[in-house]
Protein backbone atom coordinates (compact mmCIF):
# COMPACT_ATOMS: atom_id res chain seq x y z
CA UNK A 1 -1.87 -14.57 88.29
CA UNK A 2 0.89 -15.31 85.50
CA UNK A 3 0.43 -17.11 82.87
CA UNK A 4 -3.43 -16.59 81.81
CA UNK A 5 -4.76 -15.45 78.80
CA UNK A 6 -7.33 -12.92 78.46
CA UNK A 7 -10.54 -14.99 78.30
CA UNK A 8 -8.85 -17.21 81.65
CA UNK A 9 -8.47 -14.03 83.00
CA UNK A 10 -12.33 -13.59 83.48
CA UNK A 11 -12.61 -16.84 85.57
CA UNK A 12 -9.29 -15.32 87.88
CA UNK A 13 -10.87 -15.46 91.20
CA UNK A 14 -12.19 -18.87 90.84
CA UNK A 15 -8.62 -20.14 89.71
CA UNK A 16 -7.04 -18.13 92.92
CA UNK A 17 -9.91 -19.89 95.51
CA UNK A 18 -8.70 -23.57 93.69
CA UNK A 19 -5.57 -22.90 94.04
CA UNK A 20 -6.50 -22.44 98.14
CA UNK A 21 -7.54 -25.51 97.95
CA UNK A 22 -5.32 -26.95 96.00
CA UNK A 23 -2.29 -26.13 98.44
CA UNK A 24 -4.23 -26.07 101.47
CA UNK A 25 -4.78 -28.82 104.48
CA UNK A 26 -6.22 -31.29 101.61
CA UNK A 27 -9.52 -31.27 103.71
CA UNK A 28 -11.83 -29.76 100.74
CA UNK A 29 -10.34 -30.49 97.11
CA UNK A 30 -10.92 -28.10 94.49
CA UNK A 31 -14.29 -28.78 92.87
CA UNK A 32 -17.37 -26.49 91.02
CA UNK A 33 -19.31 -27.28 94.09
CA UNK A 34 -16.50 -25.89 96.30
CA UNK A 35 -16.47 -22.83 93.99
CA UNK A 36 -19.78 -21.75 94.29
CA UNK A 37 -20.36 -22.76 97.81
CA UNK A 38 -17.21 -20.17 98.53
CA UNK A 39 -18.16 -17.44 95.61
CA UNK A 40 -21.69 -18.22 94.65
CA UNK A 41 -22.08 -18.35 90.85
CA UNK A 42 -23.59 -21.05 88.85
CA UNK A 43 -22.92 -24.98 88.42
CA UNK A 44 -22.31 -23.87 84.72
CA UNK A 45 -19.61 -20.86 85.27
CA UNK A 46 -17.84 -23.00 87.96
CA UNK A 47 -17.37 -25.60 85.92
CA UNK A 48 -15.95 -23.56 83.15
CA UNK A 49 -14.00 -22.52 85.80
CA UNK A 50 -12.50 -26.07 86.67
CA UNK A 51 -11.37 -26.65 83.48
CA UNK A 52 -9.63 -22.90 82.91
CA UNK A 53 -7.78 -23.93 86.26
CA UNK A 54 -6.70 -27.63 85.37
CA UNK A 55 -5.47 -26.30 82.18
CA UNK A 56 -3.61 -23.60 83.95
CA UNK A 57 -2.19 -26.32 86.20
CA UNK A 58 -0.95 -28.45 83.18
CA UNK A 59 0.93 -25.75 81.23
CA UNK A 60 2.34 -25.22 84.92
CA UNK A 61 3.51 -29.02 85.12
CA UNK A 62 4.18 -29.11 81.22
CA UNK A 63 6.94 -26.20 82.01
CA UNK A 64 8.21 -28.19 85.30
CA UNK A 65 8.50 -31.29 82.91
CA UNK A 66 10.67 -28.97 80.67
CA UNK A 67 12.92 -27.67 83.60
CA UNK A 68 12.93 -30.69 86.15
CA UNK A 69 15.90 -28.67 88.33
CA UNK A 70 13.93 -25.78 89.37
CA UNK A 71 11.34 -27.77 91.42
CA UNK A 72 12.62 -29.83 94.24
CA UNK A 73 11.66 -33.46 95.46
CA UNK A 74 9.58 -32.79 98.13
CA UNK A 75 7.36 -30.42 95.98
CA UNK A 76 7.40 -33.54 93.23
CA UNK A 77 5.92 -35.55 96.04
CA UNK A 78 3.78 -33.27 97.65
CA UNK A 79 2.11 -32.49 93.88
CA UNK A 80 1.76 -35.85 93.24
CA UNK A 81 0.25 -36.20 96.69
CA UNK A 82 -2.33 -32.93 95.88
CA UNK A 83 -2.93 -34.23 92.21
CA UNK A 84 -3.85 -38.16 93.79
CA UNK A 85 -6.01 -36.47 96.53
CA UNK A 86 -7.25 -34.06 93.46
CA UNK A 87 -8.13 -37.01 91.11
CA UNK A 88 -9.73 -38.94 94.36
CA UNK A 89 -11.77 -36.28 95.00
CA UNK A 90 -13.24 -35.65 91.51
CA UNK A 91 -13.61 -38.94 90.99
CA UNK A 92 -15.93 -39.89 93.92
CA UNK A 93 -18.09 -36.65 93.34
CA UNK A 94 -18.33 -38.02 89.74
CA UNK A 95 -19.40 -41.29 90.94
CA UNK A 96 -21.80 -39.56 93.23
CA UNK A 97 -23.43 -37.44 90.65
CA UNK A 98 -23.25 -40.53 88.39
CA UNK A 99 -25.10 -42.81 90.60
CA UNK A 100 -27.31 -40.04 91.94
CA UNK A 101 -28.44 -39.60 87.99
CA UNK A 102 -28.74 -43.40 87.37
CA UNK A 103 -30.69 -43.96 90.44
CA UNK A 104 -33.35 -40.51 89.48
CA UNK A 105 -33.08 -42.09 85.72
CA UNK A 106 -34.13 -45.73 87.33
CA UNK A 107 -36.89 -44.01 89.30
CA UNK A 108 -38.35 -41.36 86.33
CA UNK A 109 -38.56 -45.49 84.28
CA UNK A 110 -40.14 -47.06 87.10
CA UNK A 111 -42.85 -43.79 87.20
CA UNK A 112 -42.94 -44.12 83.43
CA UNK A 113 -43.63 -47.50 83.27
CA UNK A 114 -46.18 -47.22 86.51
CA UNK A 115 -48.01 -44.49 84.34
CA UNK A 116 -47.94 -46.55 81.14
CA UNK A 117 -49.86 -48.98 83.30
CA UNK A 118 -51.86 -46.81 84.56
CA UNK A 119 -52.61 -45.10 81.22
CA UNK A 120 -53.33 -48.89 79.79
CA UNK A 121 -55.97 -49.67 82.51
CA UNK A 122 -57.71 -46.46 82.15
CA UNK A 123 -57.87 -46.96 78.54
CA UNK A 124 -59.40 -50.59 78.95
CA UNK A 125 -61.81 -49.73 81.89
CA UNK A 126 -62.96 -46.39 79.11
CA UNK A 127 -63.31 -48.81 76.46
CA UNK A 128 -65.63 -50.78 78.76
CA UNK A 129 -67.70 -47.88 79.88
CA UNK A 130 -68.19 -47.06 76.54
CA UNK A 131 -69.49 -50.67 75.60
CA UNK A 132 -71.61 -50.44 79.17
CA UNK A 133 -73.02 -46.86 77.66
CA UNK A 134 -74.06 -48.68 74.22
CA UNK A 135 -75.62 -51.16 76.35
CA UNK A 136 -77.46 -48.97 78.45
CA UNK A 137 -78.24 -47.30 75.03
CA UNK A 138 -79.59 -50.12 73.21
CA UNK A 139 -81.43 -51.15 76.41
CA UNK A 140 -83.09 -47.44 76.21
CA UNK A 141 -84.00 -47.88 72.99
CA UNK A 142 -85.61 -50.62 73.65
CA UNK A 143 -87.57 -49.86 76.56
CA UNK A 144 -89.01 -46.86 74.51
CA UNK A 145 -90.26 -49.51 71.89
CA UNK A 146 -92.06 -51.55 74.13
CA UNK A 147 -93.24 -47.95 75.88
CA UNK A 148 -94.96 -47.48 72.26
CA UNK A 149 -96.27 -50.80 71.55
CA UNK A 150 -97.89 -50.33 75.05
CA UNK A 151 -99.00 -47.30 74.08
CA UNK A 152 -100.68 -48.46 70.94
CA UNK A 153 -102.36 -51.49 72.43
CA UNK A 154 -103.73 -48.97 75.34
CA UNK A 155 -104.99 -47.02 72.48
CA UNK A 156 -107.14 -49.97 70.82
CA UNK A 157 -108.08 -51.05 74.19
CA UNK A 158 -109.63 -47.49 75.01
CA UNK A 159 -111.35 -47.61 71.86
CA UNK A 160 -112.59 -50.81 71.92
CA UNK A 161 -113.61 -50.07 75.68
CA UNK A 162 -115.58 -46.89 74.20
CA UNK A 163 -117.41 -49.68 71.52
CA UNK A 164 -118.39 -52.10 74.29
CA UNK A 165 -119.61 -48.67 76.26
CA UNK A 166 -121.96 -48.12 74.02
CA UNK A 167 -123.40 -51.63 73.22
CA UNK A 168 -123.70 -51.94 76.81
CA UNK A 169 -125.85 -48.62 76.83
CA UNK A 170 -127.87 -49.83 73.45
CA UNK A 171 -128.75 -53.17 75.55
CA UNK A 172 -129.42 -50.80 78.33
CA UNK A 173 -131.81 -48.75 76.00
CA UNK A 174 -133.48 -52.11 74.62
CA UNK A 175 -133.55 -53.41 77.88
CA UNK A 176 -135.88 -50.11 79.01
CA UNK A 177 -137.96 -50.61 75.97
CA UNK A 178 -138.46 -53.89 76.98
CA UNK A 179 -139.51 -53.05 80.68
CA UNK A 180 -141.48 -50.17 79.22
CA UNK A 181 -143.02 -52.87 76.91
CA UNK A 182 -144.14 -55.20 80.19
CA UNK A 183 -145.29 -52.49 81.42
CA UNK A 184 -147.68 -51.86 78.65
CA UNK A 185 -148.49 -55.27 78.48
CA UNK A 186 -149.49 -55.25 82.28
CA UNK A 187 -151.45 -52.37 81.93
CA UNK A 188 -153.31 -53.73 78.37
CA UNK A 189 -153.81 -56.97 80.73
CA UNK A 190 -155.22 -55.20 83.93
CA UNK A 191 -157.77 -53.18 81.44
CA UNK A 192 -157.97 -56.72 79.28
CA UNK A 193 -159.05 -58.29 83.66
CA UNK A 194 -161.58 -55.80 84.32
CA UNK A 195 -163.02 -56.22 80.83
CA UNK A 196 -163.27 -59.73 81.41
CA UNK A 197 -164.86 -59.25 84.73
CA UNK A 198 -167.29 -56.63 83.37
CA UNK A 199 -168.17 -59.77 80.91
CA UNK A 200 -168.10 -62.10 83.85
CA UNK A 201 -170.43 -60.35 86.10
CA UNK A 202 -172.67 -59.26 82.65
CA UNK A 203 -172.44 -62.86 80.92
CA UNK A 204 -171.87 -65.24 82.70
CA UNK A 205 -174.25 -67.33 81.07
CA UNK A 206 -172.77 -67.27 77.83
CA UNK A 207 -170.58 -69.80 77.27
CA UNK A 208 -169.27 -68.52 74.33
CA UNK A 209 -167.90 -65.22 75.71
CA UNK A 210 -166.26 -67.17 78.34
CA UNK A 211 -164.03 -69.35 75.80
CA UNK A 212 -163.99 -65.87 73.94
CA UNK A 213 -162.42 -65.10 76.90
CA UNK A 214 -160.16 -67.85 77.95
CA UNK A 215 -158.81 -67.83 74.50
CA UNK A 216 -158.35 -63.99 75.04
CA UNK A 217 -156.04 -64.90 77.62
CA UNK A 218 -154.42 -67.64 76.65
CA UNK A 219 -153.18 -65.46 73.86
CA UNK A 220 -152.02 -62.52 76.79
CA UNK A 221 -150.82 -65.20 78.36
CA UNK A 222 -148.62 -66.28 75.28
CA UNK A 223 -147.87 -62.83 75.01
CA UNK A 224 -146.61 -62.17 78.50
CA UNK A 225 -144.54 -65.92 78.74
CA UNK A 226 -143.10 -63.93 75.62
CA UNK A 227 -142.22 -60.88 76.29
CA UNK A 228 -140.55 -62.60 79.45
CA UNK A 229 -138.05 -64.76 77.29
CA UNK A 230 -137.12 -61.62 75.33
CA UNK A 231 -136.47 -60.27 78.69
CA UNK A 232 -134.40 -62.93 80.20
CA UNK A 233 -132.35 -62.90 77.13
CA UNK A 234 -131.86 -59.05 77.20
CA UNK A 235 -130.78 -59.38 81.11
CA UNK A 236 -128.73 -62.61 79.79
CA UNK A 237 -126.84 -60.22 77.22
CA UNK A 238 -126.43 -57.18 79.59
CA UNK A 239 -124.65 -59.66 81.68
CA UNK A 240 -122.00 -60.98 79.36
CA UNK A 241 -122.04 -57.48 78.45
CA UNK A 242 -121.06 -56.31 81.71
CA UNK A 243 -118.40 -59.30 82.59
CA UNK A 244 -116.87 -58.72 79.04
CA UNK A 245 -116.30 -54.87 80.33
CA UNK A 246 -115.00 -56.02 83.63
CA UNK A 247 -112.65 -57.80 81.77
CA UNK A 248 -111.36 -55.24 79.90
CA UNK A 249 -111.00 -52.92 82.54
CA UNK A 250 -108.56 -55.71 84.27
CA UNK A 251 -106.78 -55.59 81.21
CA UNK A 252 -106.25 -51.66 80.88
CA UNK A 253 -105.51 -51.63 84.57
CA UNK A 254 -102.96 -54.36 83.68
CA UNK A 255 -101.86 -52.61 81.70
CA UNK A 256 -101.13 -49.36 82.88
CA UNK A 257 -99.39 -50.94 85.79
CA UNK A 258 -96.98 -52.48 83.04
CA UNK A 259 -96.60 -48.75 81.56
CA UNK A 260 -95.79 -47.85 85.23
CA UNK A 261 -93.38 -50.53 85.36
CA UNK A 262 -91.66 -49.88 81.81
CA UNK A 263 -91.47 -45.87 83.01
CA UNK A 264 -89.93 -46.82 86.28
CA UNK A 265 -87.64 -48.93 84.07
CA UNK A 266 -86.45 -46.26 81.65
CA UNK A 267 -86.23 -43.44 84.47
CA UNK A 268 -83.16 -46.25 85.99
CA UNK A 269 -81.76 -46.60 82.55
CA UNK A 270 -81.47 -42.89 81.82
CA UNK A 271 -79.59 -42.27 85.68
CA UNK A 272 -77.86 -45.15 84.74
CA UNK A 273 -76.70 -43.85 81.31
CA UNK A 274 -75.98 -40.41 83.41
CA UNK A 275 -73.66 -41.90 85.66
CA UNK A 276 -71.70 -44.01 83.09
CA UNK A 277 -71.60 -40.06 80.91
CA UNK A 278 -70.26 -39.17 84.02
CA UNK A 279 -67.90 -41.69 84.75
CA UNK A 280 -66.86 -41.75 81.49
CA UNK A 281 -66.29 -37.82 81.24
CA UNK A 282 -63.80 -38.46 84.57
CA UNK A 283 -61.87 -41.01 83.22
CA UNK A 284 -61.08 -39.17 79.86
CA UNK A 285 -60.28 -36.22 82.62
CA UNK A 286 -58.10 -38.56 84.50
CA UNK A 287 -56.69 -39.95 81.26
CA UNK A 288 -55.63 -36.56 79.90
CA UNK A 289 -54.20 -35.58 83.63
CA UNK A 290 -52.10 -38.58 83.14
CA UNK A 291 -51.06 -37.87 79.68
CA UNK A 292 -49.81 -34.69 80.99
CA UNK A 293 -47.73 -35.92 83.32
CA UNK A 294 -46.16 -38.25 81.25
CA UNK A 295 -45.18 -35.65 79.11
CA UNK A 296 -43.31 -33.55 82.26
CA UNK A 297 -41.43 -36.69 83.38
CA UNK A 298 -40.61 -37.24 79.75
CA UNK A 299 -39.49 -33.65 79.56
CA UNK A 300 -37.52 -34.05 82.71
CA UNK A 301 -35.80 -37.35 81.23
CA UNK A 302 -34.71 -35.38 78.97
CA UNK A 303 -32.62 -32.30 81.18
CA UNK A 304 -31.43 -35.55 82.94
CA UNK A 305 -29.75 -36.60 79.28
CA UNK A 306 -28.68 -32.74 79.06
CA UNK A 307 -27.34 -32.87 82.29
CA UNK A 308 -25.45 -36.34 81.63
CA UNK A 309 -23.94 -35.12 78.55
CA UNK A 310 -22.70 -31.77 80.58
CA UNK A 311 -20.90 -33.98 82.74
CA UNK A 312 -19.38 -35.94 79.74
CA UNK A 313 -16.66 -32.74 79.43
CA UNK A 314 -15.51 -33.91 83.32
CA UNK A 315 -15.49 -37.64 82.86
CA UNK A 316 -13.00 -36.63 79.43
CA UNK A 317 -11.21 -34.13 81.47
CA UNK A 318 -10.20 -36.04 84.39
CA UNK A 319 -9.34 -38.79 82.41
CA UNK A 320 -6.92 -36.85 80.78
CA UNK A 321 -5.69 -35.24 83.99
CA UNK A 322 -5.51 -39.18 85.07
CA UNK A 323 -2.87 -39.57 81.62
CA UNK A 324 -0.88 -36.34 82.65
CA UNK A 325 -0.39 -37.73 86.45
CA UNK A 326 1.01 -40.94 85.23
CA UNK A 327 2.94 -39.13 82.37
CA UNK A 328 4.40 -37.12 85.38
CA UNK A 329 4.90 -40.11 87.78
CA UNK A 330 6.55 -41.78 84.81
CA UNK A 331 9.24 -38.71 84.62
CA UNK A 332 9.72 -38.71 87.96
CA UNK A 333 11.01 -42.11 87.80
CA UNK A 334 13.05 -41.28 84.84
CA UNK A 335 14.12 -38.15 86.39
CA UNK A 336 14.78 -40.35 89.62
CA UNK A 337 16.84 -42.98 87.47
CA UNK A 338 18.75 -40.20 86.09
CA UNK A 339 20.12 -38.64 89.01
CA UNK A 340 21.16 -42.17 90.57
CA UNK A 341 22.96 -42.67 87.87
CA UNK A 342 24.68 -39.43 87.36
CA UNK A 343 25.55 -39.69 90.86
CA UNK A 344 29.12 -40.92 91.97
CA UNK A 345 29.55 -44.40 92.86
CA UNK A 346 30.38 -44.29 97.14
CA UNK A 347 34.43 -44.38 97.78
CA UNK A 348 35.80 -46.89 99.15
């Protein structure tokens, strides 16, 4: 093809193919999406392509515009007619792309802004979890310092329990001595009876041995009444003894079933502090999975922009193709005024 310069001439074929369509049936206008879908390529080479070709077209209407005899009237109109359908057709694939990009721009900001959320709420429900797993921390703490106080008063209790063990077995010891003591006593008074009835049967003419006597046992008898009173007392102590270790085995048994309690307790607070490590070790999960998305769509927002400002070249180029096909409509009407009036007026 005439007219190219060396570095046009490497985008040749893609200038013959628009001309095709530039001069064909006007079905398929000459476009970088025609290009490739006819020779394959890239978006980028095609479009480098396009504006080789429209440049080529313009030094090819800047030379009509210079020598306005050599191209006839019907090719004037049936350029202008290509060139409108030309402009039409880059113009509504430009508004295509355009709102195709404003409506994936307007959907990447709604998925922004739905993540934003997202990351906001994740952020407030991990703030709580981490107030809930103080909490549960505090409460821990806690339970492990009534756990020791329990602990401690068990301990005082068992040794106070050990005391009262052996006073009980002391009284227990007395109370043997005691009963070991009556026994004595009713053995020293069964010898002290057959005495007395020895000196019965052998005097019982004496008077004297008999009050001897009586006032033997009346003293036994003092004795014995005695010995009883220290006995019901002993008994009366091993008693209170005995209820007073009753009681304190209520107590302990109280109190291990409050230990029990208190362990049952802290075994719920430390699943409970497992799940909310757990649910708090998703979240940040979750969290970061989000972050990392947010980063893709923001890298993606950003080959939109690149893309937008690739098709800034187009929107400049067809406006200036837009300036040339008026420029050339404008000759045309010079041109047109021209011949009229170089023409000779009708004879009469």
């Amino acid at each position: 093809m005439d007219g190219l310069t060396e570095d046009e001439k490497r985008y040749e074929k893609y200038i013959d193919v628009a001309m095709e369509l530039l001069t064909g049936d006007g079905s398929v206008s000459p476009s970088a999406r025609a290009l490739v879908e006819r020779l394959g390529g890239s978006m980028t080479t095609a479009n480098k392509a396009m504006r080789v070709f429209w440049q080529y077209i313009g030094r090819r209407l800047s030379y009509d515009q210079q020598y306005p005899d050599g191209m006839p009237l019907e090719v004037i109109k049936m350029m202008e007619k290509l060139m409108a359908a030309a402009r039409k057709a880059a113009d509504r694939e430009l508004d295509e792309e355009k709102a195709r990009l404003e409506r994936y721009e307007e959907e990447m900001a709604a998925r922004v802004a739905t993540l934003e959320s997202s990351i906001d709420s994740l952020s407030n429900e991990l703030s709580g979890s981490q107030a809930e797993a103080v909490s549960l921390r505090e409460q821990l703490g806690a339970s492990a310092q009534q756990l020791e106080q329990s602990k401690a008063v068990i301990d005082g209790l068992s040794d106070k329990n050990t005391e009262l063990t052996g006073d009980v077995a002391g009284l227990k010891k007395q109370l043997s001595q005691t009963e070991e003591m009556v026994r004595e006593r009713d053995r020293s008074l069964e010898s002290l009876t057959s005495e007395l009835r020895v000196l019965q049967s052998g005097f019982n003419d004496k008077s004297t041995m008999l009050v001897e006597v009586q006032n033997l046992n009346k003293v036994l008898q003092e004795r014995l009444e005695h010995a009883q009173s220290k006995e019901q007392k002993l008994q009366e102590a091993v008693r209170v003894s005995d209820e007073r270790a009753t009681a304190q085995r209520s107590r302990i048994e109280e109190l291990q079933e409050e230990i029990s309690s208190n362990r049952t307790t802290l075994a719920v607070n430390e699943v409970d502090a497992a799940e909310s490590k757990r649910r708090l070790s998703s979240m940040q999960e979750r969290f970061d999975a989000l972050h990392d998305e947010k980063a893709t769509l923001q890298e993606r927002v950003k080959l939109l922009e690149s893309k937008v400002n690739e098709i800034a070249p187009l929107c400049a180029r067809n406006q200036e193709i837009e300036k040339r096909v008026a420029d050339l409509i404008e000759e045309r009407s010079r041109l047109l005024t021209l011949v009229k009036n170089s023409l000779p007026p009708p004879s009469l």
